[in-house]
Protein backbone atom coordinates (compact mmCIF):
# COMPACT_ATOMS: atom_id res chain seq x y z
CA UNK A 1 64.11 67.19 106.48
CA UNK A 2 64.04 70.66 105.17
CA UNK A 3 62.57 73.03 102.13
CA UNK A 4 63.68 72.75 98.81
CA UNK A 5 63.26 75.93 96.11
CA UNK A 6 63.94 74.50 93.01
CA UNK A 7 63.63 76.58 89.55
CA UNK A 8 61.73 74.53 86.60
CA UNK A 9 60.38 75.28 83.20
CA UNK A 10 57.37 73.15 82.29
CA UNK A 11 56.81 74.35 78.67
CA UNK A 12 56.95 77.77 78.25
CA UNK A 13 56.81 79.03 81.68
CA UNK A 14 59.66 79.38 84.33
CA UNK A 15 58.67 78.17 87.74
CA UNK A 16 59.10 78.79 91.19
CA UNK A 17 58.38 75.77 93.46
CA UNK A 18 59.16 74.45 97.15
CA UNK A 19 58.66 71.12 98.77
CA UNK A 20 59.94 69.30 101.43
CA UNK A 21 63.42 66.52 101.30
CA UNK A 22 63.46 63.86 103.61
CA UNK A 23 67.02 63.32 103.57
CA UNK A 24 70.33 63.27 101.89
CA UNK A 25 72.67 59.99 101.62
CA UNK A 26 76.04 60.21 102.72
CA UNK A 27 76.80 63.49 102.63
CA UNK A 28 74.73 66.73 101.15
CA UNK A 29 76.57 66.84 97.88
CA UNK A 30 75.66 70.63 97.07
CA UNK A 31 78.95 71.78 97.56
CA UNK A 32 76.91 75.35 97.90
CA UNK A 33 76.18 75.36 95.10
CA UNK A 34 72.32 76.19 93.84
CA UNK A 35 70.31 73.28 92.24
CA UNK A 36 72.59 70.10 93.62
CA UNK A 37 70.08 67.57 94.47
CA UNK A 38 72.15 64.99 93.47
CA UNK A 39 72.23 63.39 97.07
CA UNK A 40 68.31 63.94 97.94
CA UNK A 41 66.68 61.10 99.11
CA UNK A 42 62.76 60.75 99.69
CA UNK A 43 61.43 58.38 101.93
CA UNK A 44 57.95 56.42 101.88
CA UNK A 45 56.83 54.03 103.22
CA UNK A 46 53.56 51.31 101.76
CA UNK A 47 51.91 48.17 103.82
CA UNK A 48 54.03 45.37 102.83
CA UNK A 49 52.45 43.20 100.14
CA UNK A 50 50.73 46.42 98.51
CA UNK A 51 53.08 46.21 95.37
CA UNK A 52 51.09 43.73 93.89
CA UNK A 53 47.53 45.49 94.60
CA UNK A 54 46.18 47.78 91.61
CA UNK A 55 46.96 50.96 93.30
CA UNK A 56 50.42 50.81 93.87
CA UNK A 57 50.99 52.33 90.39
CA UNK A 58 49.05 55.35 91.17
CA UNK A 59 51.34 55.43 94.54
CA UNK A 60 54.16 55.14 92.73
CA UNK A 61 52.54 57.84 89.81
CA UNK A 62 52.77 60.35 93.36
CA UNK A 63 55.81 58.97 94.38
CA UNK A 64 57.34 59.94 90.92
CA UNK A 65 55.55 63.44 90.50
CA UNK A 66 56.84 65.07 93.76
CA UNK A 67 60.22 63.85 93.23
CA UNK A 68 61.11 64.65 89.81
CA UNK A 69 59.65 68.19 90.22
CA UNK A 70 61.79 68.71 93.26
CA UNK A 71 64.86 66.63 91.75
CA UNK A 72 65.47 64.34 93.65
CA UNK A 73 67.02 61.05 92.07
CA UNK A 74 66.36 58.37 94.37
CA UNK A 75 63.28 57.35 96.50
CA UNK A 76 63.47 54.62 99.61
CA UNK A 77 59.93 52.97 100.25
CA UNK A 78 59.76 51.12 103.64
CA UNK A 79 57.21 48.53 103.19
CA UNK A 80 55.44 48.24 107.01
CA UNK A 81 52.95 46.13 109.09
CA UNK A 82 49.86 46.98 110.24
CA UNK A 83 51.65 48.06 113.14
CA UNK A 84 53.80 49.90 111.67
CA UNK A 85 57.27 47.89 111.75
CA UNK A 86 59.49 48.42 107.98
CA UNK A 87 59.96 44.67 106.93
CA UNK A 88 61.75 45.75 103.70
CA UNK A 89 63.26 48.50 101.80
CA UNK A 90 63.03 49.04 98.24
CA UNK A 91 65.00 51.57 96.54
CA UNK A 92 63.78 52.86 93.58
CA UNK A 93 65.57 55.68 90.79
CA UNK A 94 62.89 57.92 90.48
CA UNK A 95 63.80 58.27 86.58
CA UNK A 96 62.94 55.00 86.10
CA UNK A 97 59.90 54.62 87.80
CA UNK A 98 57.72 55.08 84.77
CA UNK A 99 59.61 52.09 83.14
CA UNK A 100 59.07 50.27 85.90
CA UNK A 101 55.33 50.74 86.22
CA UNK A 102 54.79 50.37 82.42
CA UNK A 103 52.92 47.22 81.43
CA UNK A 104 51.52 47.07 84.99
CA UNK A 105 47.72 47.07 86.33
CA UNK A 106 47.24 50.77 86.82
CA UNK A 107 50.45 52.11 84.23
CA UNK A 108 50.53 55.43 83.73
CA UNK A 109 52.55 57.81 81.42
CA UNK A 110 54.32 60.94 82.84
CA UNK A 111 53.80 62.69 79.78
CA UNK A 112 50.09 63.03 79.88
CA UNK A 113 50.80 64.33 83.60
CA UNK A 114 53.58 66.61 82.58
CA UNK A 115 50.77 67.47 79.51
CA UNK A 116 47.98 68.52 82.72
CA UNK A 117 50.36 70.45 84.18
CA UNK A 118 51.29 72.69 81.55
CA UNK A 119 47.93 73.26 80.63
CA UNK A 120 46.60 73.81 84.32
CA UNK A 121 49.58 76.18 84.61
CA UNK A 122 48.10 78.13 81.17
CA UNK A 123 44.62 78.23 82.74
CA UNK A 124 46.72 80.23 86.21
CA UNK A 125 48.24 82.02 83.89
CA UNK A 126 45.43 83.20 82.56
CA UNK A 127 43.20 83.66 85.67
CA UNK A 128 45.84 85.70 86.96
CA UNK A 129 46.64 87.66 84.32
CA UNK A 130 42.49 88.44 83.82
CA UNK A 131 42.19 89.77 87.40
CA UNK A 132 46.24 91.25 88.75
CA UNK A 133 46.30 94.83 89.58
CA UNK A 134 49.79 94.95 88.43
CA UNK A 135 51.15 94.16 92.16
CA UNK A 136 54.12 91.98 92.07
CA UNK A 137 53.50 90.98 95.82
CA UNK A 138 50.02 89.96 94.93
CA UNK A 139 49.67 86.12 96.40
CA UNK A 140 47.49 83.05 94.99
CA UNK A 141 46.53 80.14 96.71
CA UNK A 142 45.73 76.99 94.57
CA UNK A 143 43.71 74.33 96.15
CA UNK A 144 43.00 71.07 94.50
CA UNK A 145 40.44 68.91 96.17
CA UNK A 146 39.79 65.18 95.02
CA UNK A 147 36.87 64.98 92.84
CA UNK A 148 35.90 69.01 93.11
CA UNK A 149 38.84 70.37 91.28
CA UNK A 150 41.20 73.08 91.85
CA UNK A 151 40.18 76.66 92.85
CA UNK A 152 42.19 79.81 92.60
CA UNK A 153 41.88 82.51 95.51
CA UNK A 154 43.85 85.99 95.74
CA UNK A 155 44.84 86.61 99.10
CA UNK A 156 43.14 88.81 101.04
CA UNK A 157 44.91 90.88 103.79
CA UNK A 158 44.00 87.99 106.67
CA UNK A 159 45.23 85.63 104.05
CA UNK A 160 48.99 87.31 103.29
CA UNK A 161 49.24 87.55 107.19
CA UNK A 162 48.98 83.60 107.34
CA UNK A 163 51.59 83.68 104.63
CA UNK A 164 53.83 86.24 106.05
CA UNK A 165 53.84 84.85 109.31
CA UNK A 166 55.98 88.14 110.84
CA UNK A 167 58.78 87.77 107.86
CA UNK A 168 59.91 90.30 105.79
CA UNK A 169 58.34 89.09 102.55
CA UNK A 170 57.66 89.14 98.75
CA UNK A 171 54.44 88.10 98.29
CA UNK A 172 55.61 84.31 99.93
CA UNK A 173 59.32 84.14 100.00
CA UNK A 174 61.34 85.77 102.67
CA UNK A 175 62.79 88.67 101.24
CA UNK A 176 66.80 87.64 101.81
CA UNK A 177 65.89 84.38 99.29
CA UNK A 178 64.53 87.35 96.77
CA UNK A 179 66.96 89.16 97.19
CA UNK A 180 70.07 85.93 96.82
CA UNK A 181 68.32 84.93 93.67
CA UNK A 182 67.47 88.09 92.12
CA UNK A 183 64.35 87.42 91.87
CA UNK A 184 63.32 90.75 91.69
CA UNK A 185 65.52 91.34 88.60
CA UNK A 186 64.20 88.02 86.91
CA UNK A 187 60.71 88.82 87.56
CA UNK A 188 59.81 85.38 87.60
């Protein structure tokens, strides 16, 4: 398991985003090169006989979101017991998960989420723009809490030295991955 940094654009706007990979299969397959994901695996696991229950769509809408934003192809859901023991495996491509959900209690369309998303990242946009000082190093926090909303916070001093953690940083990446990607230059 380990931190991916993967460049997007959603719309308009260039992002910046990490999450975690369980796994590769095989063999990593990024040759060292940047933005190989090719051999990223995530792993989940469900309680066996959920795939018939209403909510496994929205699971499966989760499932989708975090690994097409990070791009990774293929997802492996261990279905358990109530003690825990994987029964099964099912593998699943995460590109066609939304075909495979579609005509199902619960379908959903990745559009209108991919839709949210740019407009949530508009309404940041704006937020940010409204209130920053002009400091490149200046770091947001975004919490979204189920059935409150999201809330935007600029870091306070307290708050970058959670962030910082005793790196050398900008803003929340360590300065050397700044630095590799010319960031700086970018001005992302």
């Amino acid at each position: 398991q380990w931190g991916n940094v993967v460049k997007l654009h959603l719309g308009d706007t260039q992002l910046l985003i990490g999450g975690e990979v369980d796994c590769v299969q095989d063999r990593y397959a990024g040759d060292n090169k940047p933005g190989n994901t090719r051999s990223f695996v995530e792993l989940k696991t469900i309680r066996a006989g959920s795939q018939c229950s209403p909510g496994y769509s929205q699971k499966l809408l989760k499932f989708y979101i975090q690994s097409f934003l990070l791009g990774v192809p293929k997802i492996i859901i261990g279905c358990r017991t109530d003690r825990g023991e994987v029964k099964y495996t099912q593998t699943l491509e995460t590109k066609n998960i939304p075909l495979f959900v579609r005509n199902k209690v619960g379908a959903w369309d990745p559009r209108v989420y991919m839709d949210w998303w740019r407009q949530f990242i508009a309404f940041l946009q704006r937020v940010i723009q409204q209130t920053q000082d002009g400091d490149p190093q200046t770091v947001w926090r975004v919490k979204f809490t189920p059935k409150v909303g999201a809330s935007i916070v600029r870091l306070d001093d307290q708050g970058m030295t959670e962030v910082v953690g005793g790196e050398d940083r900008v803003g929340f990446l360590p300065r050397w991955y700044w630095e590799s990607e010319d960031l700086c230059a970018n001005q992302i």
